[in-house]
N, C-alpha and C. Protein backbone atom coordinates (compact mmCIF):
# COMPACT_ATOMS: atom_id res chain seq x y z
N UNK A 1 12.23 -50.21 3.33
CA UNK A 1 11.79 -51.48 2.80
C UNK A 1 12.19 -51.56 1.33
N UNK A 2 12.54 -52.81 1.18
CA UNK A 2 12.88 -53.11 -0.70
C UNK A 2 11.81 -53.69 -1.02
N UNK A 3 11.29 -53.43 -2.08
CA UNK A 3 10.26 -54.62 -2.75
C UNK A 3 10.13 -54.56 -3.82
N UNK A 4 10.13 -55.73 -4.44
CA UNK A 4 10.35 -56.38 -6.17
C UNK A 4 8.58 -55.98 -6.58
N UNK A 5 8.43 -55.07 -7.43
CA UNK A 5 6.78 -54.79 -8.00
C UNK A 5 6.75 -55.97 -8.79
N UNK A 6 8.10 -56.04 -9.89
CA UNK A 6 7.38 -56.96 -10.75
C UNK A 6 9.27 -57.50 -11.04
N UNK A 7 9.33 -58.52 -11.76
CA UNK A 7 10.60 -59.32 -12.00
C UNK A 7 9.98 -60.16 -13.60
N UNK A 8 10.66 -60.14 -14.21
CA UNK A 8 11.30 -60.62 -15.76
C UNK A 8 12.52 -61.57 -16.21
N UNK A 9 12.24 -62.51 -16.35
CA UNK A 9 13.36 -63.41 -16.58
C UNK A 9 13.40 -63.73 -17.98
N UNK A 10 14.53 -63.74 -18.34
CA UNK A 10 15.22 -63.68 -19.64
C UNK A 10 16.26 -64.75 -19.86
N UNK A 11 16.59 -65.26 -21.15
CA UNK A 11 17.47 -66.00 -21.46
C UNK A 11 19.36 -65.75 -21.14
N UNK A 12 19.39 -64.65 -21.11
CA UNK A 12 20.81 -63.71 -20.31
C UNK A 12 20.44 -62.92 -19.01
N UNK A 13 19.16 -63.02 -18.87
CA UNK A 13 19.42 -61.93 -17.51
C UNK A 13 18.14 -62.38 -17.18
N UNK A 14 17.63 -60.62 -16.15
CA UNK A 14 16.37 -60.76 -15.85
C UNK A 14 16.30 -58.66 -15.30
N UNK A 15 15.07 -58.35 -15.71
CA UNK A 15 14.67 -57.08 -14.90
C UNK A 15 14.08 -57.11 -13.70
N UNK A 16 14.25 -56.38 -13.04
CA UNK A 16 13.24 -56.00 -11.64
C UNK A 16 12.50 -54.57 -11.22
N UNK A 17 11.97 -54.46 -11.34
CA UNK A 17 10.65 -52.97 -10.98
C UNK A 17 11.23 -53.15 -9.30
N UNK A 18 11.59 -52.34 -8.43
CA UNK A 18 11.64 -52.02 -7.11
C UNK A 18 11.30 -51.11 -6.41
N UNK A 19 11.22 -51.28 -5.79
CA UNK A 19 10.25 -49.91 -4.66
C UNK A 19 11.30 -50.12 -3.30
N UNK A 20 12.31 -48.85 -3.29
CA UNK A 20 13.05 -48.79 -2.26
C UNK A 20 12.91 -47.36 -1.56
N UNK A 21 12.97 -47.80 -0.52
CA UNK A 21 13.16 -46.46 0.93
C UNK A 21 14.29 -46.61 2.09
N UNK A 22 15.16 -47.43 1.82
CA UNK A 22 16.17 -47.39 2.79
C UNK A 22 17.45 -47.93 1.78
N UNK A 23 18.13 -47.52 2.89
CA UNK A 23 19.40 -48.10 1.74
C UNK A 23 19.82 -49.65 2.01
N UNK A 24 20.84 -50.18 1.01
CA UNK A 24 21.09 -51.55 0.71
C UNK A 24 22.44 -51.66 1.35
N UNK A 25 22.68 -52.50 2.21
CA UNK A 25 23.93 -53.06 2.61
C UNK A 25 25.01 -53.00 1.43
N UNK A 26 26.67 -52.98 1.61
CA UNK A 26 27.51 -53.31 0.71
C UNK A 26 27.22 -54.82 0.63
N UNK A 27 27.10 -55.17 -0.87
CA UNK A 27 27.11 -56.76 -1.06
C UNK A 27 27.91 -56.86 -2.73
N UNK A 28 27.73 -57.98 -3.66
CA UNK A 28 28.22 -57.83 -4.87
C UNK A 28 26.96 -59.76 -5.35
N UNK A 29 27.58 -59.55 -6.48
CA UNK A 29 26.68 -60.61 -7.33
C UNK A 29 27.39 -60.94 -8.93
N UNK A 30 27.15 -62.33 -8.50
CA UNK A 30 27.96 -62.93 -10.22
C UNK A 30 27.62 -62.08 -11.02
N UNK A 31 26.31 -61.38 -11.32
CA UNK A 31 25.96 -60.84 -12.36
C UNK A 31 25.95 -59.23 -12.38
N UNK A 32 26.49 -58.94 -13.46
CA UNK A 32 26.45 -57.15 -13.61
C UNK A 32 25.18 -56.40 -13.58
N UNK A 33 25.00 -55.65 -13.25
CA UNK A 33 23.72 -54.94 -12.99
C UNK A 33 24.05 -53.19 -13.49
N UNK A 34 22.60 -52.80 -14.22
CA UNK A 34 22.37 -51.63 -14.37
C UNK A 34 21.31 -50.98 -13.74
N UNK A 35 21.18 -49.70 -13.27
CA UNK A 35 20.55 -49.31 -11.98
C UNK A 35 20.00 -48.15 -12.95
N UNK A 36 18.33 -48.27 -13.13
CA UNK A 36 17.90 -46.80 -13.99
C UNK A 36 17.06 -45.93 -12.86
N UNK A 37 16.90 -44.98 -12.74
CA UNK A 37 15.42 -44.38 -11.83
C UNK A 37 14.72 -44.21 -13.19
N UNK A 38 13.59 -44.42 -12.27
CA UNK A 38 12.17 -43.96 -12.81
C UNK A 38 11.33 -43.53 -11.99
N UNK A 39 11.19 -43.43 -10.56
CA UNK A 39 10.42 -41.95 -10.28
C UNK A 39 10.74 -42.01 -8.47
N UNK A 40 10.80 -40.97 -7.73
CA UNK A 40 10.97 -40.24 -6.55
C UNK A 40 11.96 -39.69 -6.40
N UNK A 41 12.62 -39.11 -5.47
CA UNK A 41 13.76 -38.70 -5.54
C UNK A 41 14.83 -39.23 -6.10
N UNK A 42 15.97 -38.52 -6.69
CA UNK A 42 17.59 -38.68 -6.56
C UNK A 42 17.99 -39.42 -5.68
N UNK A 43 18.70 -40.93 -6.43
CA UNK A 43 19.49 -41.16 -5.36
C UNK A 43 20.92 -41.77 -5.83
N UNK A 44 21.18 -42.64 -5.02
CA UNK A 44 23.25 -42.95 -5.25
C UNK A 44 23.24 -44.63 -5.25
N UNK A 45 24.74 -44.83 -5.54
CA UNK A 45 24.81 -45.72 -5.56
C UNK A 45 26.50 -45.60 -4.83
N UNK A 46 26.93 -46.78 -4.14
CA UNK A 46 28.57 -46.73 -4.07
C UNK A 46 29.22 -47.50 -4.67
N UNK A 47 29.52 -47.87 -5.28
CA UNK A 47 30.38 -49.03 -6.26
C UNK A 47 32.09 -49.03 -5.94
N UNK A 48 32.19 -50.22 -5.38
CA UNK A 48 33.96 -49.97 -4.88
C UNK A 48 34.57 -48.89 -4.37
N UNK A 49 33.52 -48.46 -3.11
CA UNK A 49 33.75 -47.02 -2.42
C UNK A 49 33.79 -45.82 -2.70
N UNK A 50 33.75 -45.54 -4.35
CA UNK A 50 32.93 -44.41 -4.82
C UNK A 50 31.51 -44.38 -5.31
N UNK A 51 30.81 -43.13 -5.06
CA UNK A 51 29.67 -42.66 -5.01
C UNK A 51 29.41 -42.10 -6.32
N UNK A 52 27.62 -42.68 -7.08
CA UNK A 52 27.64 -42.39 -8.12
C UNK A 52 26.08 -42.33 -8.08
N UNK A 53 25.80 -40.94 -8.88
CA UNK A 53 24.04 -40.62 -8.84
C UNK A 53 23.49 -41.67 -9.42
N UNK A 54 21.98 -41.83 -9.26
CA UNK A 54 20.92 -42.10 -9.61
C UNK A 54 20.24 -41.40 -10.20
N UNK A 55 19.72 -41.12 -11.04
CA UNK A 55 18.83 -39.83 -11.46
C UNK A 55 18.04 -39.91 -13.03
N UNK A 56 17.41 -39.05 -13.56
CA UNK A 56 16.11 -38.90 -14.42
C UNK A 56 18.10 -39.24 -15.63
N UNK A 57 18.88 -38.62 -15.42
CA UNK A 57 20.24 -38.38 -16.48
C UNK A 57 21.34 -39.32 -16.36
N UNK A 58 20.91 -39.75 -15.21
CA UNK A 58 22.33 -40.86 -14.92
C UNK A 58 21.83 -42.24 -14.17
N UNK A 59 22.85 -42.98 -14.53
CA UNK A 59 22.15 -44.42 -13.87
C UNK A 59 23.78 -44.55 -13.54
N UNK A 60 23.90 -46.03 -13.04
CA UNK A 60 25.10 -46.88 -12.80
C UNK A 60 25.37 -48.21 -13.62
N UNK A 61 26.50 -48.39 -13.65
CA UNK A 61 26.28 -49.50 -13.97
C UNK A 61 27.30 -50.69 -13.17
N UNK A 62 27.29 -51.81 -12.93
CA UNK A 62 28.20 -52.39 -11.95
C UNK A 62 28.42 -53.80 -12.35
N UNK A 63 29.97 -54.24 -12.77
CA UNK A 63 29.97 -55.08 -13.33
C UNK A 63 30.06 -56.00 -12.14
N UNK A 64 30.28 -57.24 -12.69
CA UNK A 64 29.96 -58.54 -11.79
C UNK A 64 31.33 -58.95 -10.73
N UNK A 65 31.14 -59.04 -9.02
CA UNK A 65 31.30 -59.27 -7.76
C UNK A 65 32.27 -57.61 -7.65
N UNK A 66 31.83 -56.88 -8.91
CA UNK A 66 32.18 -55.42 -7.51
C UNK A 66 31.43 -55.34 -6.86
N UNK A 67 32.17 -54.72 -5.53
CA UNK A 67 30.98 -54.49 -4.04
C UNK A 67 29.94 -53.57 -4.66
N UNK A 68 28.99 -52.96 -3.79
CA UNK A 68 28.17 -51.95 -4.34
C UNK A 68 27.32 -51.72 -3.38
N UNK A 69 26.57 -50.81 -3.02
CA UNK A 69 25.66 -49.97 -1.91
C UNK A 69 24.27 -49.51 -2.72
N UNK A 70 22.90 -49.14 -1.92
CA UNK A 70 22.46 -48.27 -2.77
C UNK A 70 22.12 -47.51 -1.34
N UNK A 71 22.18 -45.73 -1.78
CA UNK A 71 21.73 -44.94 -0.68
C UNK A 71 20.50 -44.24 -1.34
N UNK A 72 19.47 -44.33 -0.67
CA UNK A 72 18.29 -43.24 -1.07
C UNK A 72 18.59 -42.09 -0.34
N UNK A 73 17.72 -40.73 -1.15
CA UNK A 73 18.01 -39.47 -0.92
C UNK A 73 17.38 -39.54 0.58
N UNK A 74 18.03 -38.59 1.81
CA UNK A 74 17.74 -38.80 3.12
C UNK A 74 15.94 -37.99 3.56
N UNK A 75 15.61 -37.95 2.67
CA UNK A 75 14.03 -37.32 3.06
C UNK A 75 12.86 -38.69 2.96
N UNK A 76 13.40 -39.96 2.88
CA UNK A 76 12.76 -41.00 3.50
C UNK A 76 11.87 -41.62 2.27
N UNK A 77 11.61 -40.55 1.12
CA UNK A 77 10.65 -40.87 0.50
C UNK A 77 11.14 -42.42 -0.32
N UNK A 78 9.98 -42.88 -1.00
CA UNK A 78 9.97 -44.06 -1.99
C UNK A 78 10.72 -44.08 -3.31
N UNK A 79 11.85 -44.78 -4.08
CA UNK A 79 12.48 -44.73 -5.31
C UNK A 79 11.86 -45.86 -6.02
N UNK A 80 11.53 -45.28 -7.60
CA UNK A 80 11.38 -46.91 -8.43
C UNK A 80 12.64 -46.76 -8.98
N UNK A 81 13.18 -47.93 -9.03
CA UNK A 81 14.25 -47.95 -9.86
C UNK A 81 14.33 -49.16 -10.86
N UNK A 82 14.78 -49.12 -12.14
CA UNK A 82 14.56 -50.60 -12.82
C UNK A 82 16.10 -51.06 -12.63
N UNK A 83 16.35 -52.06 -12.71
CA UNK A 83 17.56 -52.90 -11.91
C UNK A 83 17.69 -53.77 -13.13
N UNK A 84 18.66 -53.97 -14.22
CA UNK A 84 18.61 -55.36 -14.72
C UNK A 84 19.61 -56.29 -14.27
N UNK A 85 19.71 -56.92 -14.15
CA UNK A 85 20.88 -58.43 -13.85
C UNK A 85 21.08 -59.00 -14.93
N UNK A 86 22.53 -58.85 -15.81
CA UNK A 86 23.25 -59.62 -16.77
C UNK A 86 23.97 -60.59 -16.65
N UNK A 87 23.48 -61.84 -16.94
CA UNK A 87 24.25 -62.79 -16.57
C UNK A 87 25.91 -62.96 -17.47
N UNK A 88 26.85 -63.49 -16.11
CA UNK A 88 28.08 -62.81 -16.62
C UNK A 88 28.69 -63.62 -18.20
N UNK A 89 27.73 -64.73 -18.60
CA UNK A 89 28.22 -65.15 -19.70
C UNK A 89 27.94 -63.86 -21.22
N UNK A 90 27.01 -62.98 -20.83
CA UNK A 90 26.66 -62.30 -22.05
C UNK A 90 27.99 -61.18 -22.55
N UNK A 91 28.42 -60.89 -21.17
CA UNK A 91 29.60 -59.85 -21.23
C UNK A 91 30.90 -60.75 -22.16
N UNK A 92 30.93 -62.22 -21.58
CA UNK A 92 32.20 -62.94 -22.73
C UNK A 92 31.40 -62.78 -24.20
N UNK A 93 30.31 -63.42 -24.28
CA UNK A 93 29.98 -63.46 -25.46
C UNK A 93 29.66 -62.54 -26.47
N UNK A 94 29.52 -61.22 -25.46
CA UNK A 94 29.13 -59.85 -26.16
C UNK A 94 30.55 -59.14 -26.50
N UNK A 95 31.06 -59.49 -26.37
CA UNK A 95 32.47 -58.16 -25.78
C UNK A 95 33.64 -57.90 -27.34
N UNK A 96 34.37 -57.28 -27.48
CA UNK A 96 34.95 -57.22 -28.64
C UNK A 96 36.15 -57.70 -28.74
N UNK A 97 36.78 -57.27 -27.16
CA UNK A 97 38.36 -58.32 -27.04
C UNK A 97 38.02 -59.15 -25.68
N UNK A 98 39.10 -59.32 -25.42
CA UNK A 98 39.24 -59.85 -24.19
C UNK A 98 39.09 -58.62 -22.67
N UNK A 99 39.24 -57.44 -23.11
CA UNK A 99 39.58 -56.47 -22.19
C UNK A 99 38.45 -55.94 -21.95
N UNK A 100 37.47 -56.17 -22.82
CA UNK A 100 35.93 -56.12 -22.55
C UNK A 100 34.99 -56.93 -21.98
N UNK A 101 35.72 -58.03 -21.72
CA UNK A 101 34.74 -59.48 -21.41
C UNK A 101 34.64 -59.41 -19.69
N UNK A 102 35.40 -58.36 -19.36
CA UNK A 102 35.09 -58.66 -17.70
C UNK A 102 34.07 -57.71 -16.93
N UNK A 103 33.06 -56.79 -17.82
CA UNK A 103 32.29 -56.65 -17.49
C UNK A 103 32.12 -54.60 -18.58
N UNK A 104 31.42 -53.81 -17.53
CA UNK A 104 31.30 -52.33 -17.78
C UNK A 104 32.57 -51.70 -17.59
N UNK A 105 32.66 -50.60 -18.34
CA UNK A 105 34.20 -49.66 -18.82
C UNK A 105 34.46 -48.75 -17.21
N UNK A 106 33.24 -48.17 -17.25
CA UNK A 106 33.09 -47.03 -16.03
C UNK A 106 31.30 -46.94 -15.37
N UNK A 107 31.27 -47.02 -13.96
CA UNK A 107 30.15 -47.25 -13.25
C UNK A 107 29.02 -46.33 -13.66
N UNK A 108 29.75 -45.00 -14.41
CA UNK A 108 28.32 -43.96 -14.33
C UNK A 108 27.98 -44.42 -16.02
N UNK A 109 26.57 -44.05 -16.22
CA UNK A 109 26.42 -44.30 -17.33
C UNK A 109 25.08 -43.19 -17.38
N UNK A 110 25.56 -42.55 -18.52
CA UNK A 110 24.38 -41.41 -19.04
C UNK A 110 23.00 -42.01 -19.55
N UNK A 111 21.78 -41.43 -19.29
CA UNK A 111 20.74 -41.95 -19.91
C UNK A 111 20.48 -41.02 -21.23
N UNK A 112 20.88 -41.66 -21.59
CA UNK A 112 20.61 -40.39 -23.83
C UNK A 112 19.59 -40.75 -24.03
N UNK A 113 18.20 -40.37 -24.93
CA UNK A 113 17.43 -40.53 -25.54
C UNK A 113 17.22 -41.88 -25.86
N UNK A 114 18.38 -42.84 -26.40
CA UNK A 114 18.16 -44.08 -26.91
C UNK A 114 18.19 -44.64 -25.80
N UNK A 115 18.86 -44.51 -24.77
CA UNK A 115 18.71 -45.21 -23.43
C UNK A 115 17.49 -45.19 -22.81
N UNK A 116 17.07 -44.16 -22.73
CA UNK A 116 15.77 -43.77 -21.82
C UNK A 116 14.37 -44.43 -22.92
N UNK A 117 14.59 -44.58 -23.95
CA UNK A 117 13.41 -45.33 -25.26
C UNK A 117 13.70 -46.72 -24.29
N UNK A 118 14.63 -47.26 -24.22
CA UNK A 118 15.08 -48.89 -24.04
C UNK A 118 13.99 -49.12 -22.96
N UNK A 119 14.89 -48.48 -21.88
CA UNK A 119 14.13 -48.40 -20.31
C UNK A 119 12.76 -48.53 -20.42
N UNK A 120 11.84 -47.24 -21.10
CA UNK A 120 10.70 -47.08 -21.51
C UNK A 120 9.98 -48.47 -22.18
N UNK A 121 10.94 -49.00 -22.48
CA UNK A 121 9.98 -50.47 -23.51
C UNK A 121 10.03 -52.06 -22.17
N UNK A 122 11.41 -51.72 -21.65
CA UNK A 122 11.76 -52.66 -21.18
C UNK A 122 10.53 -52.82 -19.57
N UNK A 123 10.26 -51.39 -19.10
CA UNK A 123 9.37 -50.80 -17.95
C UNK A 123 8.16 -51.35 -18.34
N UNK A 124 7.65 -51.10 -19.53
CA UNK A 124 6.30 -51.49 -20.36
C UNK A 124 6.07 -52.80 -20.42
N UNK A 125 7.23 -53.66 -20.17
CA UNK A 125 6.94 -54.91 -20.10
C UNK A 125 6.45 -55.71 -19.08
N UNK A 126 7.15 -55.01 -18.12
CA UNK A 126 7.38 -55.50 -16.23
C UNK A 126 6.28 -54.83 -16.32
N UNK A 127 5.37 -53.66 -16.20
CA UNK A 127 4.05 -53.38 -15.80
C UNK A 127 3.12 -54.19 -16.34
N UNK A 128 2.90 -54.81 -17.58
CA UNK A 128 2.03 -55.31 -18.45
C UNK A 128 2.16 -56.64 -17.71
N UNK A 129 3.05 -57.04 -16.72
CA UNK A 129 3.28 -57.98 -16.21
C UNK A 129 2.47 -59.67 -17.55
N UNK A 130 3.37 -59.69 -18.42
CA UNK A 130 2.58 -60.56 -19.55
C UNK A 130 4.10 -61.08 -19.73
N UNK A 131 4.02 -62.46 -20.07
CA UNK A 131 5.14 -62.79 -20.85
C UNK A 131 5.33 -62.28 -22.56
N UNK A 132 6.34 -61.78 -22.65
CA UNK A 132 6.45 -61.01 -23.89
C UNK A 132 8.29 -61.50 -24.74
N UNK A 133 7.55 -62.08 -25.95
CA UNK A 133 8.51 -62.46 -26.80
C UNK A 133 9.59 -61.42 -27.29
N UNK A 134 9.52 -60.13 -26.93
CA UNK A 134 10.68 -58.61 -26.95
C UNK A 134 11.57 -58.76 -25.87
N UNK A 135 10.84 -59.35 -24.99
CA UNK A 135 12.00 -58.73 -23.49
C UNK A 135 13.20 -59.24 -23.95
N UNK A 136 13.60 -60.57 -24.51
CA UNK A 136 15.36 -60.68 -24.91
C UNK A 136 15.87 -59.80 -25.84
N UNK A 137 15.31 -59.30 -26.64
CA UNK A 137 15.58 -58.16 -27.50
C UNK A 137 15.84 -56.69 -27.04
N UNK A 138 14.98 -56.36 -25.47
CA UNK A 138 14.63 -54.97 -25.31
C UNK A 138 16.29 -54.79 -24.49
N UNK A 139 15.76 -56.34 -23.75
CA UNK A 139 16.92 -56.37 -22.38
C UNK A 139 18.25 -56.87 -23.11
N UNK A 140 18.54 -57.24 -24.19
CA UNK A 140 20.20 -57.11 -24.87
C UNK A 140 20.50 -56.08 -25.15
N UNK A 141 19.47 -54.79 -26.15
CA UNK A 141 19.74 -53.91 -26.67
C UNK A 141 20.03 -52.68 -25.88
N UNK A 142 19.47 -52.76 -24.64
CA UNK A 142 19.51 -51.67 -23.14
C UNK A 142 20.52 -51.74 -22.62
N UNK A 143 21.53 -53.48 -22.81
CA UNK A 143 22.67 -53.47 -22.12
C UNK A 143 23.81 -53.42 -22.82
N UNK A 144 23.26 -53.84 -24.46
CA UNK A 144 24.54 -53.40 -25.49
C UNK A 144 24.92 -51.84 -25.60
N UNK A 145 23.91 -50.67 -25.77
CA UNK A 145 23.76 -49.38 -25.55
C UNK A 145 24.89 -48.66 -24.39
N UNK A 146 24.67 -49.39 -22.70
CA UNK A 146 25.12 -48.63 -21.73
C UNK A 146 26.24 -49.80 -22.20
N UNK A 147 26.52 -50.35 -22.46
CA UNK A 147 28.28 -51.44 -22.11
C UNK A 147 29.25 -50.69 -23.30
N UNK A 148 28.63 -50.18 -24.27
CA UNK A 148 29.19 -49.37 -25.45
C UNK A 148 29.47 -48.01 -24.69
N UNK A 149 28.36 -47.48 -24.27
CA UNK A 149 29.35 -46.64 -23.61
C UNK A 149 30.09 -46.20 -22.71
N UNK A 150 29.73 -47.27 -21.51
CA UNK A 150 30.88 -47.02 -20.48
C UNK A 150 32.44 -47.26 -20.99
N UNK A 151 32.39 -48.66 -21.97
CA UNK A 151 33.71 -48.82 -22.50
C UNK A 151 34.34 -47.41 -23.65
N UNK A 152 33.38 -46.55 -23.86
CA UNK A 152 33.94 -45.62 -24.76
C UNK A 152 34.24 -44.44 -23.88
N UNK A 153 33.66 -44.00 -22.53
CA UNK A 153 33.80 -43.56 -21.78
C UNK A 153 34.76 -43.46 -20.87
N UNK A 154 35.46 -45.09 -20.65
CA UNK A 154 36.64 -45.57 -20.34
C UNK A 154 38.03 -45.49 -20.75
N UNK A 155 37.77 -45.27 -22.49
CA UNK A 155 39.13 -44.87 -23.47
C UNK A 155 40.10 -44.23 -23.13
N UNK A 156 40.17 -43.33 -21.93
CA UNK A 156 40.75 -41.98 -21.69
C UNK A 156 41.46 -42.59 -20.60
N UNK A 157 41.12 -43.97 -19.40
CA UNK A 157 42.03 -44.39 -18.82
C UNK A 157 42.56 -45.08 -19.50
N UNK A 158 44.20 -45.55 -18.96
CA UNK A 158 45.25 -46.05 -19.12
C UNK A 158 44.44 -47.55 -18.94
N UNK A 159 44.86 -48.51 -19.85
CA UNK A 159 44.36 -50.22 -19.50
C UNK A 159 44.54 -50.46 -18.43
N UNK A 160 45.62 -50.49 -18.11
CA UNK A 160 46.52 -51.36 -16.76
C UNK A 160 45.32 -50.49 -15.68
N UNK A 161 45.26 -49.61 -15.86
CA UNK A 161 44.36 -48.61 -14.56
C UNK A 161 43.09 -49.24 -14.47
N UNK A 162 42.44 -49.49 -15.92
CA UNK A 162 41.57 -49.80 -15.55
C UNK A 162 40.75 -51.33 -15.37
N UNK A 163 41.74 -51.85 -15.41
CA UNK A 163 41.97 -54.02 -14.85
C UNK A 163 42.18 -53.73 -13.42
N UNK A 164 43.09 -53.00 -13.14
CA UNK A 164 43.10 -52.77 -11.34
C UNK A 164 42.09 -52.11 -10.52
N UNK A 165 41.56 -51.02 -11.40
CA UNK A 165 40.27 -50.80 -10.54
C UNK A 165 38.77 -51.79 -10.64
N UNK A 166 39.21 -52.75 -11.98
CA UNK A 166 38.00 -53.99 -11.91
C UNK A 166 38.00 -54.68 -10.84
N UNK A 167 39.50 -55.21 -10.45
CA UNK A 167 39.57 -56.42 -9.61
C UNK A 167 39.41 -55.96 -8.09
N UNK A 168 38.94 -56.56 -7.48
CA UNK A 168 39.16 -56.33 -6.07
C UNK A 168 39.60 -57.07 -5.03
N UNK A 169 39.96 -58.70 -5.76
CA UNK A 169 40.95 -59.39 -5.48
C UNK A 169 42.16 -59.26 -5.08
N UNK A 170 43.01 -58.95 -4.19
CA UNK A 170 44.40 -58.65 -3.77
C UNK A 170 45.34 -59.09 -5.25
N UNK A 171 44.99 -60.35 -5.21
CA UNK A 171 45.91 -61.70 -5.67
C UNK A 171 46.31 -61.16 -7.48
N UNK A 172 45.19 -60.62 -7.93
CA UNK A 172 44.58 -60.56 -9.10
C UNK A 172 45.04 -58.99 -9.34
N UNK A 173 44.67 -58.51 -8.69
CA UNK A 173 45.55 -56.50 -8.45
C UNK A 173 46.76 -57.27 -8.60
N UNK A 174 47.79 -57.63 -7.92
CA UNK A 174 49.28 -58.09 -7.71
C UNK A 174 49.33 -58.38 -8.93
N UNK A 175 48.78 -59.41 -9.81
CA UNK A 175 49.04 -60.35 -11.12
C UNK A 175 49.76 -59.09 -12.00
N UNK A 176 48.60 -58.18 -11.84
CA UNK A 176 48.36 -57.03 -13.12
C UNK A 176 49.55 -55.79 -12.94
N UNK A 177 50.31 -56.47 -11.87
CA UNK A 177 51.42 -55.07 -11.67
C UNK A 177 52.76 -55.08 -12.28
């Protein structure tokens, strides 16, 4: 079963508190999404047919209409996971060139100290279930953090490599060759 504990809507996005025990069909969504755990087992994610942890150290991140999966660990138990949804105008408006505006650098994204503070404030909000004048602040600064570093994380591929593994468009792969 999936179920939304609590949901947050924001001027660029929105958070979701979830309570999952089975896994999620391949699907995709206008908007980029970052995938944190916060408590039961380890679990995965698939993002454009590779597989990428969930965990207390690692999250995902998935920019907007890549496919994507989520698998929970196979011992059945319950995952919270916080989920945000970035709406895809923040990535143009956030981004530094153009080569940044189409979403996250690379799907895995480390949780560092400053990451895991974000989460921690942004979690505090969705439980307090209160409307709170921070959440556009907590929820830009959580997604400026992981988009900084997947794109710095990314440096080490070749450009062209990594526009072709964004698109999953035939038409749009072809353009870029």
């Amino acid at each position: 079963m999936a179920r939304a504990i609590s949901v947050h809507h924001g001027s660029f996005g929105r958070a979701t508190l979830y309570e999952l025990d089975r896994s999620l069909t391949t699907h995709a969504h206008r908007e980029g999404h970052l995938i944190f755990y916060l408590g039961g087992p380890d679990a995965s994610a698939t993002i454009n047919g590779d597989r990428y942890a969930i965990s207390k150290t690692e999250a995902v991140a998935i920019s907007p209409w890549e496919p994507h999966s989520f698998e929970p660990s196979p011992c059945g138990q319950k995952h919270f996971v916080l989920t945000l949804y970035i709406k895809p105008m923040w990535f143009l408006e956030n981004s530094q060139s153009a080569e940044f505006s189409l979403g996250f650098g690379t799907p895995q994204v480390r949780v560092t100290p400053t990451v895991e503070m974000w989460i921690g404030r942004l979690t505090s909000i969705l439980l307090d279930d209160q409307p709170s004048e921070r959440f556009d602040g907590f929820l830009f600064e959580t997604t400026r953090q992981c988009v900084d570093q997947t794109w710095r994380s990314a440096e080490s591929r070749p450009l062209l490599r990594n526009m072709q593994l964004k698109f999953n468009d035939f038409r749009v792969r072809r353009s870029l060759r």
